[in-house]
N, C-alpha and C. Protein backbone atom coordinates (compact mmCIF):
# COMPACT_ATOMS: atom_id res chain seq x y z
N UNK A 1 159.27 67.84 78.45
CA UNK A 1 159.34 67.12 79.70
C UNK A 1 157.92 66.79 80.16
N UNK A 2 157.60 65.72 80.36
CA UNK A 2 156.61 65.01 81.10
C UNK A 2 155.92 65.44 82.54
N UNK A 3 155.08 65.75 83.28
CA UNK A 3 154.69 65.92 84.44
C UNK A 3 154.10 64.75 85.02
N UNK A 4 154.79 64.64 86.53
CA UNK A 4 154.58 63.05 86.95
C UNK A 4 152.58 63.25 87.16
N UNK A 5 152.46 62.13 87.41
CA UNK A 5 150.71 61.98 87.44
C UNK A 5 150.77 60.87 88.15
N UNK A 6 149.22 60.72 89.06
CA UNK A 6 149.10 59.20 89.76
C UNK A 6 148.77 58.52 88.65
N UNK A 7 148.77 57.20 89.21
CA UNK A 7 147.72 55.79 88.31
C UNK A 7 146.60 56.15 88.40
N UNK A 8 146.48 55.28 87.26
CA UNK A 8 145.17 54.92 87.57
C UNK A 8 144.70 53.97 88.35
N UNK A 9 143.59 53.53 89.25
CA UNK A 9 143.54 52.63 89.51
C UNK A 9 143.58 51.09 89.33
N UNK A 10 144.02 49.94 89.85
CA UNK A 10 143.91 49.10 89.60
C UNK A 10 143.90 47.50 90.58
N UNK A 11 143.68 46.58 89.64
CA UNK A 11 142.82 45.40 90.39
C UNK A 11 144.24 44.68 91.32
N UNK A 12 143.73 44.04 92.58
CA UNK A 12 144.93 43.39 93.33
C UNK A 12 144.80 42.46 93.13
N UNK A 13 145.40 41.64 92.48
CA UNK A 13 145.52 39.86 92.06
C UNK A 13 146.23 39.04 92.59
N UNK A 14 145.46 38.33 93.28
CA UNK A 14 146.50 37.15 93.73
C UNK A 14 146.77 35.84 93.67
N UNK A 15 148.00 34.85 93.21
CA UNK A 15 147.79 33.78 93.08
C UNK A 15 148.16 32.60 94.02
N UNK A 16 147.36 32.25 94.24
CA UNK A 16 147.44 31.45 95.61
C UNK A 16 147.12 29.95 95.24
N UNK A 17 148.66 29.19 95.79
CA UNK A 17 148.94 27.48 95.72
C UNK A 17 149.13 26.53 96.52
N UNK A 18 148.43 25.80 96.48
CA UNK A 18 149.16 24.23 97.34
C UNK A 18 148.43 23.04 97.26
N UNK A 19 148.78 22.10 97.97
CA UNK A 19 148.03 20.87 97.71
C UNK A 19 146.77 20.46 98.64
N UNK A 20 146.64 21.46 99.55
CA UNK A 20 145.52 21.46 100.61
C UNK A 20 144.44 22.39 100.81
N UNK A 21 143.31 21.63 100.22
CA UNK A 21 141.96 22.87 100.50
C UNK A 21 141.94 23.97 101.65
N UNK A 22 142.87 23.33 102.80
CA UNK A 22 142.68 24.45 103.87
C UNK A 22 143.42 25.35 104.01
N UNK A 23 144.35 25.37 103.06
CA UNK A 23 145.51 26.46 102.66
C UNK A 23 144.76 27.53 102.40
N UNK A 24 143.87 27.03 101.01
CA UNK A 24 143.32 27.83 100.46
C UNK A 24 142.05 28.78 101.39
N UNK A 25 141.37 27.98 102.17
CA UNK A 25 140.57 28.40 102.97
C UNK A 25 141.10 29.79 103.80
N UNK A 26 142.21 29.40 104.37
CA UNK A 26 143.00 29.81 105.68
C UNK A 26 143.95 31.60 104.66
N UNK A 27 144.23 31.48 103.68
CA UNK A 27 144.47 32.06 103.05
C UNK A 27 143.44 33.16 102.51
N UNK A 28 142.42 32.87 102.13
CA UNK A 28 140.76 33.90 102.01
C UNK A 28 140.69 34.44 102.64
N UNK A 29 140.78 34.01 103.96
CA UNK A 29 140.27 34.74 105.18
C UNK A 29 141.06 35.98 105.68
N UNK A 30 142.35 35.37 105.83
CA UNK A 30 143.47 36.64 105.91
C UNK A 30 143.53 37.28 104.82
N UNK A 31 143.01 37.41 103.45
CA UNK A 31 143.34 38.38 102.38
C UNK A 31 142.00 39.18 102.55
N UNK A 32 140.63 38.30 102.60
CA UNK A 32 139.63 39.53 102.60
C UNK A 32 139.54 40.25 103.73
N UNK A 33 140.13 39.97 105.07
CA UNK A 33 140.60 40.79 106.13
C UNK A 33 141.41 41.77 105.52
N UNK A 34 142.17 41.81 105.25
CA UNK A 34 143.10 42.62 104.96
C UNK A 34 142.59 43.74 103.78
N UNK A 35 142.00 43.19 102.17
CA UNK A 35 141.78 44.27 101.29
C UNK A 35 139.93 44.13 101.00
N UNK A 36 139.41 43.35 101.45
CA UNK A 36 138.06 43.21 101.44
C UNK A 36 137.95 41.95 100.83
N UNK A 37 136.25 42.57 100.28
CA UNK A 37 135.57 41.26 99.26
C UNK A 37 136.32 40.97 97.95
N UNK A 38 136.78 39.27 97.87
CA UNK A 38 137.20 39.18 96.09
C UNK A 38 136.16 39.18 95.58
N UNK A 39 136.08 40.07 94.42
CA UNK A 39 135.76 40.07 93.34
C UNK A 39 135.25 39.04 92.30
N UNK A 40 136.57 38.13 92.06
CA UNK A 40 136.66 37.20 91.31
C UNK A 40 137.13 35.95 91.91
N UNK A 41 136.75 34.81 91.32
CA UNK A 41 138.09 33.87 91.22
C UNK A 41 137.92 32.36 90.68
N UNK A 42 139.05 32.40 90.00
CA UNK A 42 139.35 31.30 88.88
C UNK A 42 138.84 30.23 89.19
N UNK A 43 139.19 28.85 88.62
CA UNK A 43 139.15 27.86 89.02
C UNK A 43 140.37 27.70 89.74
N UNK A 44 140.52 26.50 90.56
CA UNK A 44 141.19 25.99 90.92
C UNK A 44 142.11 24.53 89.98
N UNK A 45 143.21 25.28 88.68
CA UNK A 45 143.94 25.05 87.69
C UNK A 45 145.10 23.79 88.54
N UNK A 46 145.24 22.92 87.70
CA UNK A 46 146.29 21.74 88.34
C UNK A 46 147.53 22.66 87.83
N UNK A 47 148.36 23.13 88.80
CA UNK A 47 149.86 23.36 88.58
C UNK A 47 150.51 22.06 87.86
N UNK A 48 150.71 22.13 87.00
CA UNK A 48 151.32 21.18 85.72
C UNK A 48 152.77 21.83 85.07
N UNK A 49 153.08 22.98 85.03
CA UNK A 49 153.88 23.59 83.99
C UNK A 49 155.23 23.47 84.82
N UNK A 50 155.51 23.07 85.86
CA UNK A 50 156.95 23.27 86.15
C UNK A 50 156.88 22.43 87.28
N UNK A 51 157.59 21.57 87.49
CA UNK A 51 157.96 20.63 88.63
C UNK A 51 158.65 21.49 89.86
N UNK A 52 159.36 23.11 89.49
CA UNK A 52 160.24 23.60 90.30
C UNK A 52 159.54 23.28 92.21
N UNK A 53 158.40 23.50 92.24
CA UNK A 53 158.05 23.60 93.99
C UNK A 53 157.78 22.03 94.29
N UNK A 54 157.39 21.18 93.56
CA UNK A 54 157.85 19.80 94.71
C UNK A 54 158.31 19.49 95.40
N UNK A 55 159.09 20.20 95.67
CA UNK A 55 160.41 19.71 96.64
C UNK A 55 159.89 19.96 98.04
N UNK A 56 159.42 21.58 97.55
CA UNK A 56 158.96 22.06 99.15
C UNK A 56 157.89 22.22 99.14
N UNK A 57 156.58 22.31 98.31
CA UNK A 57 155.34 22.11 98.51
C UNK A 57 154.86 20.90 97.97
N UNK A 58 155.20 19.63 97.60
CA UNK A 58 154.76 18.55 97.58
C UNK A 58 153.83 18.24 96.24
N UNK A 59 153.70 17.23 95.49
CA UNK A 59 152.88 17.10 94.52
C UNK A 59 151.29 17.21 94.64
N UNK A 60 150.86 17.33 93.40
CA UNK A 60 149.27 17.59 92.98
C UNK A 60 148.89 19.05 93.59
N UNK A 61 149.75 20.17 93.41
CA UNK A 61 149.41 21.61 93.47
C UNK A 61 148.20 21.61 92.70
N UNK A 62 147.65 22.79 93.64
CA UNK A 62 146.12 23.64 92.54
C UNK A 62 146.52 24.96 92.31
N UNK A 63 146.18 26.19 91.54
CA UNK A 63 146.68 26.92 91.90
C UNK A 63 145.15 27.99 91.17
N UNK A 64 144.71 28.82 92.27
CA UNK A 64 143.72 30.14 91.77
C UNK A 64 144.05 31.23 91.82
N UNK A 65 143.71 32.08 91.20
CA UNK A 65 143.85 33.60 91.45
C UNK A 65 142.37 34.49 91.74
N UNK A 66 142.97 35.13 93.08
CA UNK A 66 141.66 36.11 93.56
C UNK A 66 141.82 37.10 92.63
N UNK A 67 141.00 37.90 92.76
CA UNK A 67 140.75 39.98 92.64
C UNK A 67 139.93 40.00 93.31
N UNK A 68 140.60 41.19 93.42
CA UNK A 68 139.61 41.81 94.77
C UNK A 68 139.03 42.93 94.63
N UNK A 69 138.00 43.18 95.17
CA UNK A 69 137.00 44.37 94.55
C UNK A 69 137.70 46.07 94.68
N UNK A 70 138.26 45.59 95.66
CA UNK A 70 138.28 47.67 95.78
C UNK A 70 139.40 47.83 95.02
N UNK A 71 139.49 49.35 94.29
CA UNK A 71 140.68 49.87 93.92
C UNK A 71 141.97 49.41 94.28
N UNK A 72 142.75 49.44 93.62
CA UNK A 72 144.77 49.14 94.39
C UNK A 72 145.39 50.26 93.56
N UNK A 73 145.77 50.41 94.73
CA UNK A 73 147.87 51.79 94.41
C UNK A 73 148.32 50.53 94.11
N UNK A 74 149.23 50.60 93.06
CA UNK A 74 150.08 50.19 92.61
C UNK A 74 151.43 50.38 94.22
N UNK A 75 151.62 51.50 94.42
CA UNK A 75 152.08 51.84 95.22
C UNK A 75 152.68 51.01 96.47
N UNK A 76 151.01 49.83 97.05
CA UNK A 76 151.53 49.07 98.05
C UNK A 76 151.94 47.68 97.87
N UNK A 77 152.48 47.38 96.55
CA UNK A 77 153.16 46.65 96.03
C UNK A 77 154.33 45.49 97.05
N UNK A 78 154.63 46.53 97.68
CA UNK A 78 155.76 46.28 98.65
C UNK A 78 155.40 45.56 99.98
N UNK A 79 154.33 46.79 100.21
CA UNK A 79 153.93 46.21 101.98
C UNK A 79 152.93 45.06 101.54
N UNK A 80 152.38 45.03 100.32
CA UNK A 80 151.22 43.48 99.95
C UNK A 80 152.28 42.05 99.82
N UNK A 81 153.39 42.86 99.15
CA UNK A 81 154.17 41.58 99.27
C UNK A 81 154.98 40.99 100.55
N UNK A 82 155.05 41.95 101.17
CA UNK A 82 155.57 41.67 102.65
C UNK A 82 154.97 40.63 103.62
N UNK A 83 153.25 41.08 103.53
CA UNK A 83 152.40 40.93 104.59
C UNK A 83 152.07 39.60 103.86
N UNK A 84 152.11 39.13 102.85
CA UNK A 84 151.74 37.43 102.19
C UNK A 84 152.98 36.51 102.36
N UNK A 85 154.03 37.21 102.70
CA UNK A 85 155.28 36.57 102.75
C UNK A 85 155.23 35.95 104.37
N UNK A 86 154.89 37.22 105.06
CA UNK A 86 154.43 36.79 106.90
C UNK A 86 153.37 35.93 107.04
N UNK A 87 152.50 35.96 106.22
CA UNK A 87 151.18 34.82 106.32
C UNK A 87 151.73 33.57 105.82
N UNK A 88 152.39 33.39 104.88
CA UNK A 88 153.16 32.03 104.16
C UNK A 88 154.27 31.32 105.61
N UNK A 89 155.10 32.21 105.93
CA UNK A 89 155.39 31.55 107.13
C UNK A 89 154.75 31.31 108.46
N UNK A 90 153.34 31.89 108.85
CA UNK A 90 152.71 31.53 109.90
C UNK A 90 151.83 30.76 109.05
N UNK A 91 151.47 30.24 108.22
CA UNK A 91 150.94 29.23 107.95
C UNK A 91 151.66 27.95 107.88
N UNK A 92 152.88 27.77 107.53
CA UNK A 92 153.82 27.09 107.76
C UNK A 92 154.03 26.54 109.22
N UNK A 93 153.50 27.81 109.85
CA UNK A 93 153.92 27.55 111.51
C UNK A 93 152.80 26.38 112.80
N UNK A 94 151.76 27.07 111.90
CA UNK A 94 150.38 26.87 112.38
C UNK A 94 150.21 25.35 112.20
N UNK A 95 150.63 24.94 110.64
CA UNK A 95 149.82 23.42 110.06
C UNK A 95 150.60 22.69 110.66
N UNK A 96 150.09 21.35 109.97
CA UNK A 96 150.72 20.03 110.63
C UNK A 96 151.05 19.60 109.18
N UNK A 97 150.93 19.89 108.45
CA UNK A 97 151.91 19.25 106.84
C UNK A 97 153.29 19.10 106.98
N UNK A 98 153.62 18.19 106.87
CA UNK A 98 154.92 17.74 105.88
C UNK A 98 155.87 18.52 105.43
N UNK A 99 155.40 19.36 104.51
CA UNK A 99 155.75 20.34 103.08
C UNK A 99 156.73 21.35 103.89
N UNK A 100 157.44 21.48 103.61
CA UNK A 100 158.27 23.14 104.16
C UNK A 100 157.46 24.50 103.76
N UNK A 101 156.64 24.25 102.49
CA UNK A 101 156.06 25.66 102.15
C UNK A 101 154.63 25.10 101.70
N UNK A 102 154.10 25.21 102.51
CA UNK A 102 152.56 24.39 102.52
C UNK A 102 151.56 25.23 101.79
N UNK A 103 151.77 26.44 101.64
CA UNK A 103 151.52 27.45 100.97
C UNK A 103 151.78 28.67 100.44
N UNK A 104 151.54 28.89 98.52
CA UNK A 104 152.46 29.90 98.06
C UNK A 104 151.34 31.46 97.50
N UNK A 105 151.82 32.26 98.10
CA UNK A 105 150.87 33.80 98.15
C UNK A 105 151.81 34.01 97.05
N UNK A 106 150.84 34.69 95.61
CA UNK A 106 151.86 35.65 94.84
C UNK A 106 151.19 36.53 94.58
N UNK A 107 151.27 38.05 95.09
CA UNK A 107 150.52 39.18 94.86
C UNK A 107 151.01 39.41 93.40
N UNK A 108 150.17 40.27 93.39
CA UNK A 108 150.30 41.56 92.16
C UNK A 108 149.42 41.71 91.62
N UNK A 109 149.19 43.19 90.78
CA UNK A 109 148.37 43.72 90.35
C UNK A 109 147.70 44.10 88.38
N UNK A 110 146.88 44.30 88.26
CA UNK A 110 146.60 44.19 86.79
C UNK A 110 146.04 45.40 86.65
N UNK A 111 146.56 45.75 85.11
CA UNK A 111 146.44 47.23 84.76
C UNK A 111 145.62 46.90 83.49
N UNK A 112 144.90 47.81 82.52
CA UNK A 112 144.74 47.96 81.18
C UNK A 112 145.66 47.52 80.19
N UNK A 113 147.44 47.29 80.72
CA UNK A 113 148.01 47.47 79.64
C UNK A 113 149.04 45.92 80.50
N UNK A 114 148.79 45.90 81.61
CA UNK A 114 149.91 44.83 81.71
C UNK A 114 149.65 43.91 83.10
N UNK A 115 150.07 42.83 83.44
CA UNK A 115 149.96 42.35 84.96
C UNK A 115 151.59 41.99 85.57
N UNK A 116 151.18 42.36 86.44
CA UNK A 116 152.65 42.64 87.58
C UNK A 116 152.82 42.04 88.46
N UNK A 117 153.57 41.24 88.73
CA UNK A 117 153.96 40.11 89.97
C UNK A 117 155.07 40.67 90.81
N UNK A 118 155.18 40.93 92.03
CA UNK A 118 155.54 41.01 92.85
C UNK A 118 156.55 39.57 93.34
N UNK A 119 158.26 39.57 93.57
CA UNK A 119 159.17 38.77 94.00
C UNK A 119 160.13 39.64 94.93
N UNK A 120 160.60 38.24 95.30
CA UNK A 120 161.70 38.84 96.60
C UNK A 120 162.87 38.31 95.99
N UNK A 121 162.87 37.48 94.59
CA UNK A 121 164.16 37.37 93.76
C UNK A 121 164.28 38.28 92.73
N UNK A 122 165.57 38.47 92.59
CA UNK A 122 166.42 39.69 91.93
C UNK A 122 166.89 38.47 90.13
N UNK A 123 166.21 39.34 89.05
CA UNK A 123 166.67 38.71 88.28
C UNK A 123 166.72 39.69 87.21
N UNK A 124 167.22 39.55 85.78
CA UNK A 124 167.54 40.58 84.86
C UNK A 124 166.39 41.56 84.63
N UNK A 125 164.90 40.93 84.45
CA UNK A 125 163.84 41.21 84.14
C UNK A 125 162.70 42.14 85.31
N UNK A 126 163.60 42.05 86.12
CA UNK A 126 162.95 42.38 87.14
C UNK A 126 163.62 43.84 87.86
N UNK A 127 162.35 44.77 88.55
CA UNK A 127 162.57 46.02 88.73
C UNK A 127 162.79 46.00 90.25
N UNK A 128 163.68 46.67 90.95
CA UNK A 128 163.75 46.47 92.54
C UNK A 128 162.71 47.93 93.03
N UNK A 129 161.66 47.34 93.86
CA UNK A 129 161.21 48.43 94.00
C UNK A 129 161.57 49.13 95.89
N UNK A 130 161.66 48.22 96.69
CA UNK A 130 161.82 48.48 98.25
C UNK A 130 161.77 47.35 98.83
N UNK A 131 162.91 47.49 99.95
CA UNK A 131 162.78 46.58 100.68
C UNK A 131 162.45 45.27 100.65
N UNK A 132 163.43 45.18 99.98
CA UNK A 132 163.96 43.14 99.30
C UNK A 132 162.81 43.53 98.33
N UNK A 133 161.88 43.98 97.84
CA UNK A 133 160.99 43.48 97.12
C UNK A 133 161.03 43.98 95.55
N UNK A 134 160.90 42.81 94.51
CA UNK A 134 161.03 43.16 93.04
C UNK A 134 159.72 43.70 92.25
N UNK A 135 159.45 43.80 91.06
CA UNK A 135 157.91 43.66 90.42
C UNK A 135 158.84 43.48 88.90
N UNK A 136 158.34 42.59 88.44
CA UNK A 136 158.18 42.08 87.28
C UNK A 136 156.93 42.24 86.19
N UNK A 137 156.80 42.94 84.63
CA UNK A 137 155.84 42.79 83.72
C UNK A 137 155.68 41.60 83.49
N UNK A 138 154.58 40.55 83.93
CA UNK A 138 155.06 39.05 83.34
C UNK A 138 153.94 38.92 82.33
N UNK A 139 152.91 39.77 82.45
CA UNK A 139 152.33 39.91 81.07
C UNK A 139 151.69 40.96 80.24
N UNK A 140 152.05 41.36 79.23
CA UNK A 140 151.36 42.61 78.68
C UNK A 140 150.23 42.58 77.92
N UNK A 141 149.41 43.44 77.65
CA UNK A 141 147.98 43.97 76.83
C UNK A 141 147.95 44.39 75.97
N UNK A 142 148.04 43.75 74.80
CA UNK A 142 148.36 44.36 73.35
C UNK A 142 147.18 44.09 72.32
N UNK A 143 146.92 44.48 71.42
CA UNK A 143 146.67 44.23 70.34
C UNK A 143 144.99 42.82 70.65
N UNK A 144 144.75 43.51 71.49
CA UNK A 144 143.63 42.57 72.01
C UNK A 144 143.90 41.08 72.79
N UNK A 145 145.03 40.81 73.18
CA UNK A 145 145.07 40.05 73.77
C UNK A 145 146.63 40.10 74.79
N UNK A 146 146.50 38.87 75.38
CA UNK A 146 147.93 38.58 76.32
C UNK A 146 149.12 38.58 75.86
N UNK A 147 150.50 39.10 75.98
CA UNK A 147 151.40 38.47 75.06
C UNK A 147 152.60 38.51 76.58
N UNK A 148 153.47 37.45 76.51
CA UNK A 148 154.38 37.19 77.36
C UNK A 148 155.77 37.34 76.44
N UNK A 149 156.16 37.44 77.68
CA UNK A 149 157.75 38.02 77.44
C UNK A 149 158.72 36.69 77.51
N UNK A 150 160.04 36.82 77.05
CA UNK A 150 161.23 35.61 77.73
C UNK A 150 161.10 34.49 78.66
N UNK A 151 161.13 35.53 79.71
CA UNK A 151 160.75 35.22 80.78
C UNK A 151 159.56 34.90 81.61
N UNK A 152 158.54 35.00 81.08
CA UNK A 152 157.41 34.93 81.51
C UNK A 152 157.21 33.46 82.25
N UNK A 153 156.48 32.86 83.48
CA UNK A 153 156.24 31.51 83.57
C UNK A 153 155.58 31.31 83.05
N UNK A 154 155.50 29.44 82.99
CA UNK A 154 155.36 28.97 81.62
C UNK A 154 153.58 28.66 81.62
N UNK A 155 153.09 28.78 83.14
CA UNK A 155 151.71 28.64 83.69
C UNK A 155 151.04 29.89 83.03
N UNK A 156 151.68 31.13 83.54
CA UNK A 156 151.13 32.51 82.88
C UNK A 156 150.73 32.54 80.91
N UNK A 157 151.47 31.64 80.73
CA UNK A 157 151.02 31.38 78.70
C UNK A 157 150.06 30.60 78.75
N UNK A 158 149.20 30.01 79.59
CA UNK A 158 147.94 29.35 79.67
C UNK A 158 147.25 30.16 79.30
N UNK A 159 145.86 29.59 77.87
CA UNK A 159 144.95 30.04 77.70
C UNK A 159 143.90 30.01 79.03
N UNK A 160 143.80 29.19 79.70
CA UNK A 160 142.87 29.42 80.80
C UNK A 160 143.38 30.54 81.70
N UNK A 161 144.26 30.40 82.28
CA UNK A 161 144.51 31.73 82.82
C UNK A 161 144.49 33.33 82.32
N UNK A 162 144.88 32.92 80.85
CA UNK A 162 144.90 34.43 79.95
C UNK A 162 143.16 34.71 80.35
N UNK A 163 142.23 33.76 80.08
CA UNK A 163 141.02 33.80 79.72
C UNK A 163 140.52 34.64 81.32
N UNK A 164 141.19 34.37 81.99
CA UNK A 164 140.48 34.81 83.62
C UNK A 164 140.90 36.12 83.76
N UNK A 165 142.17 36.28 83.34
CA UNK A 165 142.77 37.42 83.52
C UNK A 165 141.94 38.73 82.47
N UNK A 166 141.78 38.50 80.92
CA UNK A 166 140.89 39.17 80.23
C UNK A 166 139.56 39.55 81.33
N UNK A 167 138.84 38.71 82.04
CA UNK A 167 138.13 38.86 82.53
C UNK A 167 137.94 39.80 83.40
N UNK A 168 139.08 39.89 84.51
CA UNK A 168 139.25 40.90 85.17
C UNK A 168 139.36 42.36 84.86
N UNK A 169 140.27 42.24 83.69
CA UNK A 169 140.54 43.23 82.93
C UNK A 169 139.20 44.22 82.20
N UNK A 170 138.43 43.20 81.95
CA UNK A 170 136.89 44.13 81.15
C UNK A 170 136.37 44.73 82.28
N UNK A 171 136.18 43.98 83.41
CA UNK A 171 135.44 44.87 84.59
C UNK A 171 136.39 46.18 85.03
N UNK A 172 138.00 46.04 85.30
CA UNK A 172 138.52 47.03 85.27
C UNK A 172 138.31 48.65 84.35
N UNK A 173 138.22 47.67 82.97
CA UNK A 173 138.13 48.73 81.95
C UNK A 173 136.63 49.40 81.71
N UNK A 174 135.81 48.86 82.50
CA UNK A 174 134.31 49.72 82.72
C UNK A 174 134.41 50.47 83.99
N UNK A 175 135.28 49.97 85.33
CA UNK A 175 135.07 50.91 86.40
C UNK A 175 135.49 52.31 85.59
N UNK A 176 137.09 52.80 85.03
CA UNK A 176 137.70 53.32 84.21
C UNK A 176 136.95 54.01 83.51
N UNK A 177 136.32 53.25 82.39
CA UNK A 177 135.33 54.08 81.61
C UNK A 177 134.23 54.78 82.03
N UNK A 178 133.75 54.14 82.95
CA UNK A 178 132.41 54.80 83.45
C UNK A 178 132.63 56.08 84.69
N UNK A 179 134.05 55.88 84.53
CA UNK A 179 134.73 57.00 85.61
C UNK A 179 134.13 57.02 87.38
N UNK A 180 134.09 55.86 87.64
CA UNK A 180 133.66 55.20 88.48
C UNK A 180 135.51 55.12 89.14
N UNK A 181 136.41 54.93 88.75
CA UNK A 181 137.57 54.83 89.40
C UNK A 181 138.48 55.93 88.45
N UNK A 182 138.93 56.92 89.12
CA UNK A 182 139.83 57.79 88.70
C UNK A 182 141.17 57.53 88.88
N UNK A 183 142.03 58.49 88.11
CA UNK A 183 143.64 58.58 88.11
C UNK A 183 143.71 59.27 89.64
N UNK A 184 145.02 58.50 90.40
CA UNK A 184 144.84 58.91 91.64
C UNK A 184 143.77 58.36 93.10
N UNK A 185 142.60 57.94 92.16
CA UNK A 185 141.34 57.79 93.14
C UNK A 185 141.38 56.29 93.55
C-alpha cells in the first residue's frame, strides 16, 4: 500500500482568448493581482483550429498562454477556475462588444509529466473534481516530448504551442532540480 504524499510543485497556466487587445490587457491585470508576476508568455497564436466559439466570441481570435512565476497546488484548481469564470462574466459586463463572450480564461496547470485544463463541462475524459468543476490530462510528457490523447483540442497538437509549453516545463524542471521548489512546498 502506497502512502499519500503532497505534489510537487507546479506552474499555473493560463490560456487566454479573444478578438480584442483590451481583453487581453484587462485580463493581466486581474490575474497578476490575483497570483503575481507571469513568468512567461507566448505569442499571441491566430485561433485557427476550430470554428466552435464564433458564434459567441466573434471571428479573428488570438489566443496566449501566461505562467506565472510562483509555485501552484494543484489543489486550487477549483477556486482558479471559479474566480476566471467570475472575471469572464464581469468582463462581459463591463465592455461594450457585441460578442456574448468577449473573453475566454482557461486555467490550468503543468507538471513534469502532464498539463491539465480545468472545465465546467462533464465529458468521458474528464475527472470531476468540486463544485461544477472538471480537470482534464489534455497533454502528457513522454519520451521527450508532447503526446495528446483522443480527445485532446486540436490547437493543443500545435507545434508552436507544444514548443512554449516545453519551455515552461525546463524552467519548472530546474526549480525541482535545484530543489528550489519542494514536494508540498
Amino acid at each position: 500500500m502506497g502512502s499519500p504524499s503532497p505534489p510537487f510543485p507546479c506552474l499555473l497556466i493560463m490560456a487566454v482568448f479573444s478578438r480584442h487587445d483590451g481583453a487581453f490587457d484587462w485580463a493581466r491585470q486581474k490575474a497578476e493581482a490575483a497570483w503575481g508576476p507571469i513568468l512567461m508568455e507566448s505569442d499571441r497564436f491566430p485561433f485557427e483550429n476550430t470554428s466552435y466559439y464564433t458564434s459567441i466570441m466573434g471571428p479573428d481570435l488570438k489566443k496566449t498562454f501566461w505562467v506565472f512565476q510562483r509555485p501552484y497546488d494543484p489543489a486550487e484548481t477549483v477556486d482558479t477556475k471559479l474566480l476566471t469564470n467570475q472575471w469572464e462574466a464581469e468582463y462581459a459586463d463591463e465592455s461594450d462588444w457585441p460578442e456574448e463572450r468577449p473573453l475566454n480564461l482557461d486555467p490550468g496547470y503543468l507538471t513534469l509529466a502532464k498539463l491539465v485544463l480545468s472545465s465546467t463541462k462533464n465529458y468521458d475524459h474528464r475527472i470531476y473534481l468540486d463544485r461544477g468543476i472538471y480537470a482534464e490530462i489534455t497533454l502528457a510528457y513522454r519520451d521527450h516530448r508532447w503526446c495528446d490523447h483522443e480527445r485532446t483540442f486540436p490547437d493543443y497538437r500545435r507545434a508552436d504551442y507544444q514548443a512554449f509549453f516545453t519551455e515552461a516545463r525546463e524552467y519548472l524542471h530546474e526549480k525541482i532540480r535545484s530543489g528550489q521548489w519542494k514536494r508540498g512546498g
